[in-house]
Protein backbone atom coordinates (compact mmCIF):
# COMPACT_ATOMS: atom_id res chain seq x y z
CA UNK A 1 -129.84 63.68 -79.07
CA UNK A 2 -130.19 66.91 -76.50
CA UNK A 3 -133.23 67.78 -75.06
CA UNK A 4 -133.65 70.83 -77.09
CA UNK A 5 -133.41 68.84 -80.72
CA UNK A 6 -135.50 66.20 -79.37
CA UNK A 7 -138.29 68.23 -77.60
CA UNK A 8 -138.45 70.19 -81.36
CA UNK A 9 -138.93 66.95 -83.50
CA UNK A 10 -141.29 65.95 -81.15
CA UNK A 11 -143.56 68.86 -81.86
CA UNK A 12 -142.81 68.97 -85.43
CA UNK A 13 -144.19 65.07 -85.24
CA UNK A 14 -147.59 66.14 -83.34
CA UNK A 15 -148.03 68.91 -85.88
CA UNK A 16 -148.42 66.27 -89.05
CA UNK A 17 -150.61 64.35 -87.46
CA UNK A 18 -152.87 67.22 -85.92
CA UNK A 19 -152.31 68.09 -90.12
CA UNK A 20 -153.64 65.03 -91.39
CA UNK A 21 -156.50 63.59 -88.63
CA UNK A 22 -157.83 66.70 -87.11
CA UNK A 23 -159.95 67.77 -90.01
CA UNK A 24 -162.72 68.46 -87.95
CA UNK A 25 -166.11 69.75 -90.40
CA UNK A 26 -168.65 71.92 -89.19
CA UNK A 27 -171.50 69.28 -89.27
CA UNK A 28 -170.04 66.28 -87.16
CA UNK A 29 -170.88 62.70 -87.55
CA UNK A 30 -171.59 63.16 -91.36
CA UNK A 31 -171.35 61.51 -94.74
CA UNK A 32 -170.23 64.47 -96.76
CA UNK A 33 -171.36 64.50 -100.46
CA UNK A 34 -168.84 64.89 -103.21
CA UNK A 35 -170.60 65.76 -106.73
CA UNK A 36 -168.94 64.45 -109.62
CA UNK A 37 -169.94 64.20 -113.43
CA UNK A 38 -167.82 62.14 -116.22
CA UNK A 39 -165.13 64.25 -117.51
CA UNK A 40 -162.11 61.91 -119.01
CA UNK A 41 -160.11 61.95 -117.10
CA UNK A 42 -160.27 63.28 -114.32
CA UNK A 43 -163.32 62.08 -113.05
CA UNK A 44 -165.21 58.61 -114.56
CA UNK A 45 -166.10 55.07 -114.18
CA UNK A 46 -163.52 52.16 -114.80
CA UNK A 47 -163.87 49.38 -116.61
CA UNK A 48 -164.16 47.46 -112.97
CA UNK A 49 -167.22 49.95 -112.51
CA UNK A 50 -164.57 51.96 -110.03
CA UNK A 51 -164.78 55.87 -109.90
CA UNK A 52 -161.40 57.04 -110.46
CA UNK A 53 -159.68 59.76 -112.67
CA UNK A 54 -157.39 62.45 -111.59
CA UNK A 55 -159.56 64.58 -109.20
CA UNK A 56 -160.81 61.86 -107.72
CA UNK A 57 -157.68 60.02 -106.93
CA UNK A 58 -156.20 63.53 -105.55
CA UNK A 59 -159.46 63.52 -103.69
CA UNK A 60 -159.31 60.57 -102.06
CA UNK A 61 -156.01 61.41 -100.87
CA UNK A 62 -157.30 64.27 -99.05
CA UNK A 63 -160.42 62.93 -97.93
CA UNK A 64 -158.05 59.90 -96.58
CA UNK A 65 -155.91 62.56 -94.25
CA UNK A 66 -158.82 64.17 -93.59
CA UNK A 67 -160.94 61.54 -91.98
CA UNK A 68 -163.47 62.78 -93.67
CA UNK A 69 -166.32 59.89 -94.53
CA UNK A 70 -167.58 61.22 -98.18
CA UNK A 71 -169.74 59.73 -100.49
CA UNK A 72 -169.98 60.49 -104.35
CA UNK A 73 -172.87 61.70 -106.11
CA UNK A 74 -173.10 62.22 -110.03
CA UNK A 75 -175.04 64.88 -111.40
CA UNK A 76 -174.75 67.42 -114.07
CA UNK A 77 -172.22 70.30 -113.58
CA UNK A 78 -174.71 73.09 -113.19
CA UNK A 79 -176.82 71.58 -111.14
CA UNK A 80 -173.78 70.71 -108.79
CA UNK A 81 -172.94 73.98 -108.72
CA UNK A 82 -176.86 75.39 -107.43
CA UNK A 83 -176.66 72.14 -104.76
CA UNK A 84 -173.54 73.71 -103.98
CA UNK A 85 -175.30 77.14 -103.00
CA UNK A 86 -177.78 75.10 -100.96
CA UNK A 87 -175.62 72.74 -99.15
CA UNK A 88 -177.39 69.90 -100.85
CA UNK A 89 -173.84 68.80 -102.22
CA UNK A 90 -170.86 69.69 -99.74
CA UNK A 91 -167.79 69.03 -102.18
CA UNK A 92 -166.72 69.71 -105.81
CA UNK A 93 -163.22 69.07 -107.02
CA UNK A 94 -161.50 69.75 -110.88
CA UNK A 95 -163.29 73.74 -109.96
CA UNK A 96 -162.08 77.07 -111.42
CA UNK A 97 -162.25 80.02 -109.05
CA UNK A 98 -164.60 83.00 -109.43
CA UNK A 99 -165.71 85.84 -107.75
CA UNK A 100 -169.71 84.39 -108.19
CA UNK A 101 -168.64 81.47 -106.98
CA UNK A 102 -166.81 82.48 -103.68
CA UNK A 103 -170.49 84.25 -102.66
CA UNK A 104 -171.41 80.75 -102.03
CA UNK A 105 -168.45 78.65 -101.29
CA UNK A 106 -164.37 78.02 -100.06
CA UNK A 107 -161.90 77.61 -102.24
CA UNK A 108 -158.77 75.07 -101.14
CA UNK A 109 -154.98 76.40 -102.58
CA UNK A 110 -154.52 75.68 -106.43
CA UNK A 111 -153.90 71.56 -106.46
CA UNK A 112 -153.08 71.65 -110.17
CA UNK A 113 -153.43 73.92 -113.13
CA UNK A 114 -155.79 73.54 -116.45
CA UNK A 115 -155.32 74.85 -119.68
CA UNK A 116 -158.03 75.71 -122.16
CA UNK A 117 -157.66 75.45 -126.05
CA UNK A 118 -159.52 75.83 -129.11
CA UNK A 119 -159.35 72.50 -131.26
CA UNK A 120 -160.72 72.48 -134.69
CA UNK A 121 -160.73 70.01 -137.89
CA UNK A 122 -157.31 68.94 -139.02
CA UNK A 123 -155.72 71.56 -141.38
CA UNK A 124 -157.75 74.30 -140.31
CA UNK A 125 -155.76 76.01 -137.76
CA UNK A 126 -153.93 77.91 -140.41
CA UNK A 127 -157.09 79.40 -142.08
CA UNK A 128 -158.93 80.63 -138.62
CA UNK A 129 -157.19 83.28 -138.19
CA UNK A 130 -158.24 84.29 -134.74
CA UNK A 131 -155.48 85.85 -132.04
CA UNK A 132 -157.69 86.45 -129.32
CA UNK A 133 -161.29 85.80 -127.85
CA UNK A 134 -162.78 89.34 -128.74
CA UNK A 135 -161.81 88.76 -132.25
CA UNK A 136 -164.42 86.36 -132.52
CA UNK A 137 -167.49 88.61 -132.47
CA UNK A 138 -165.61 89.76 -136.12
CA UNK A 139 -165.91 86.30 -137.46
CA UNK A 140 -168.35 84.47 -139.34
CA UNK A 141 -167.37 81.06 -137.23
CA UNK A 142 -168.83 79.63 -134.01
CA UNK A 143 -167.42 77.93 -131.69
CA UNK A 144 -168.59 74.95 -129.19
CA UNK A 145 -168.87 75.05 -125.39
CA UNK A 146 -169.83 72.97 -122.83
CA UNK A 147 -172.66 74.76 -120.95
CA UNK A 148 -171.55 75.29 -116.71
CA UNK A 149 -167.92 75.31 -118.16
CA UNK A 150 -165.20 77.87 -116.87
CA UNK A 151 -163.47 79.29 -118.96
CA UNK A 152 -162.25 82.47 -117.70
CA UNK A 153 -163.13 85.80 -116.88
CA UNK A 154 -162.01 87.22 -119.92
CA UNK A 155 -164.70 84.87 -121.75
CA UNK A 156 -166.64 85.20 -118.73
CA UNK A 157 -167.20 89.39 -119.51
CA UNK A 158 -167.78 88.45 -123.22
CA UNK A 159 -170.87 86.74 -122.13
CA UNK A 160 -172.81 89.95 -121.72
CA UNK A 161 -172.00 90.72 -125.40
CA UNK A 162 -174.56 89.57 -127.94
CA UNK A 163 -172.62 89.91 -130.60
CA UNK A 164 -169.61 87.58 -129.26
CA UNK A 165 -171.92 85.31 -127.97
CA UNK A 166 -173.91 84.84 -131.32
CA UNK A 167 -170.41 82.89 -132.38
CA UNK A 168 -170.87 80.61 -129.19
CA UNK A 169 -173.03 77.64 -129.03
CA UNK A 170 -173.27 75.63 -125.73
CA UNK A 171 -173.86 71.80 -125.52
CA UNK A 172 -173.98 69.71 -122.70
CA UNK A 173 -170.48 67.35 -123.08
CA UNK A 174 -167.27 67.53 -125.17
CA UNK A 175 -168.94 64.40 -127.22
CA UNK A 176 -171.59 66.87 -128.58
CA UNK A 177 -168.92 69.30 -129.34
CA UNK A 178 -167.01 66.37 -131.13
CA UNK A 179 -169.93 65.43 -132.93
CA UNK A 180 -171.29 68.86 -134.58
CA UNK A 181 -167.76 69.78 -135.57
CA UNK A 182 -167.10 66.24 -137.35
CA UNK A 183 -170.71 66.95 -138.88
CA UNK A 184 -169.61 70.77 -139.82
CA UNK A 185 -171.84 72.28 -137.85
CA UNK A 186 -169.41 74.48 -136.15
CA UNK A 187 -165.77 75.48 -136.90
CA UNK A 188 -164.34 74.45 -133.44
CA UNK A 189 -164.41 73.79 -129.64
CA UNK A 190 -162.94 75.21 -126.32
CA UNK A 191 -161.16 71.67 -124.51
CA UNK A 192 -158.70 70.96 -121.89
CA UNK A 193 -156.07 68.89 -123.88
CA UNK A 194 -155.31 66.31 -121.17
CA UNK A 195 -159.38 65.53 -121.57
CA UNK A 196 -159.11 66.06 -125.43
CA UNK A 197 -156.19 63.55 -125.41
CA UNK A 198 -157.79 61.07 -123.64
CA UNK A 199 -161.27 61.51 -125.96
CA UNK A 200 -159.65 61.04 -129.13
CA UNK A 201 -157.48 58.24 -128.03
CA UNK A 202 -160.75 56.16 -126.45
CA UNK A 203 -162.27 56.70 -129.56
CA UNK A 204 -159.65 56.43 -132.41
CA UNK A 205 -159.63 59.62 -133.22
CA UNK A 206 -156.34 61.01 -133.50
CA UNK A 207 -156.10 61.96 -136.91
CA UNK A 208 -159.40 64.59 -137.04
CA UNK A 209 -158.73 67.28 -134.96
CA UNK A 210 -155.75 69.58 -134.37
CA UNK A 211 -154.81 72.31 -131.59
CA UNK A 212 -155.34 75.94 -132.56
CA UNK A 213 -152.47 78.66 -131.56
CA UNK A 214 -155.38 80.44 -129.77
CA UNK A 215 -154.91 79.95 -126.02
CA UNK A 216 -158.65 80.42 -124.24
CA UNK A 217 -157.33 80.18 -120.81
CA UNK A 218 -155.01 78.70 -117.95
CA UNK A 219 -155.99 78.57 -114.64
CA UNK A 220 -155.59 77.55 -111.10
CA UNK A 221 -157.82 74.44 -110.49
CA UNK A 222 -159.13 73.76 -106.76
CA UNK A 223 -161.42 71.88 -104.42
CA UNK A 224 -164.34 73.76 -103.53
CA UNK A 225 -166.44 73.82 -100.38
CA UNK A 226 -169.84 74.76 -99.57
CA UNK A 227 -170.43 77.22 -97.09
CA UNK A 228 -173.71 76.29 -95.54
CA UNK A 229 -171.25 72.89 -94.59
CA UNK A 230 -168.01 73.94 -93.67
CA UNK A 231 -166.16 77.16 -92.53
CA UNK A 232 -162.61 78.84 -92.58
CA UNK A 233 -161.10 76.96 -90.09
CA UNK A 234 -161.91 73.32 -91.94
CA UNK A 235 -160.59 74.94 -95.13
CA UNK A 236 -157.18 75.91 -93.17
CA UNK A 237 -156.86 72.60 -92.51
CA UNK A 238 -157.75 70.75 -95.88
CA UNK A 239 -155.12 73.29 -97.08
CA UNK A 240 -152.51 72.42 -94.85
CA UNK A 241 -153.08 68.43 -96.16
CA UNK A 242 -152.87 69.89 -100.26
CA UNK A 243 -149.27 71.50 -98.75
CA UNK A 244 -148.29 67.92 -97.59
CA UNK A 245 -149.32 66.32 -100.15
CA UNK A 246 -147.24 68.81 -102.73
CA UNK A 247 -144.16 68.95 -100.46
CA UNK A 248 -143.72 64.59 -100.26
CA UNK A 249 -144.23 64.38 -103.90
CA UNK A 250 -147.75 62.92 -103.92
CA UNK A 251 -149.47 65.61 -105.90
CA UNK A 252 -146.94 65.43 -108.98
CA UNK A 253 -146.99 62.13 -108.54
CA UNK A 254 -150.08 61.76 -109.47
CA UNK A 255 -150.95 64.27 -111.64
CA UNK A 256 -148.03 62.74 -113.92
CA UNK A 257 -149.78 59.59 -113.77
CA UNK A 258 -152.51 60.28 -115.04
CA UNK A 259 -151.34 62.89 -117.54
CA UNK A 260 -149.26 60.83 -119.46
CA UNK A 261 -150.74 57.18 -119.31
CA UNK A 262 -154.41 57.43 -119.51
């Protein structure tokens, strides 16, 4: 090996690990708080009482490189998101971007993507005939949401219309959602089908709901930080370890896992 080729690998070597154990935060010596809530499943309990689930796996990979000492804290989504603002929680992972939400905090690079669908009682796709959001104020149906939830900022700017949002009721979990529409008290729900999967599967349910054509949204999904904790240079580096971790194979790794098993 010449000096040249040699001298280069040997930089190329210090450059992963400055990558994966030089994530240095703003606020030194501390336990960083990651805010979670139970979302099947990407983020819940195990049977063994473990937190686990997609996010939080990827997570802990991160956190791992990082060097970062974390601990996690559950709490309702919205509420997470104003302890966000504060810097009373540092971390959030499984987060949608938007522009309200980059007043307040980082966003990492994309880490995986989400889709959102509308799923309603099975053999009524075919007679709500709805082929995009706005159509909805010109329905007599409404629809289920979970209250905090992202869905997009074309659902986001039909918020400020009282007539679309008279066909929108918000709830707290996609087990309320489940619930009124098995009751008929609304004609469907917005769901990520990797968490609607899981759902009906845990709870034998595979036979009462089915996917609308109606696509609600797909978006980038990524870790955010707060900014009264960290700053631009610790988000340069956590991005640098999600760019590892998607070049070795880790990232679809795992997201495989636990899209196709749990």
């Amino acid at each position: 090996m010449n000096f040249l080729k040699k001298t280069f690998l040997i930089k190329q070597i210090v450059k992963k690990m400055i990558i994966c154990c030089c994530f240095i935060p703003t606020v030194h010596s501390q336990e960083f708080s990651v805010g979670w809530e139970l979302w099947y499943p990407y983020q819940f309990h195990s049977k063994e009482n473990k937190l686990t689930g997609l996010d939080i796996e990827i997570f802990k990979l991160i956190s791992a490189q990082a060097n970062m000492a974390v601990t996690y804290v559950e709490l309702p989504w919205q509420r997470h998101l104003m302890y966000m603002k504060t810097g009373d929680i540092d971390i959030a992972v499984g987060a949608s971007r938007s522009i309200e939400r980059e007043k307040t905090a980082y966003f990492s690079i994309p880490y995986r993507k989400e889709s959102v669908n509308l799923f309603v009682k099975k053999g009524m796709a075919a007679s709500i005939k709805i082929a995009s959001l706005p159509e909805i104020s010109n329905t007599n149906f409404l629809f289920g949401v979970e209250n905090g939830y992202y869905y997009g900022e074309q659902y986001q700017q039909l918020t400020t219309d009282a007539k679309f949002m008279s066909h929108i009721n918000g709830v707290l979990d996609i087990e309320q959602n489940v619930k009124m529409l098995l009751r008929g008290h609304i004609d469907g729900f917005f769901a990520d089908p990797i968490t609607m999967k899981v759902f009906v599967e845990k709870y034998k349910l595979q036979h009462e709901f089915e996917l609308h054509p109606l696509l609600i949204d797909e978006s980038d999904i990524h870790i955010m930080l707060s900014k009264k904790s960290f700053n631009q240079q610790d988000l340069d580096k956590l991005n640098e370890i999600i760019i590892q971790l998607k070049d070795n194979g880790t990232l679809a790794k795992t997201i495989k896992y636990w899209s196709t098993t749990n």
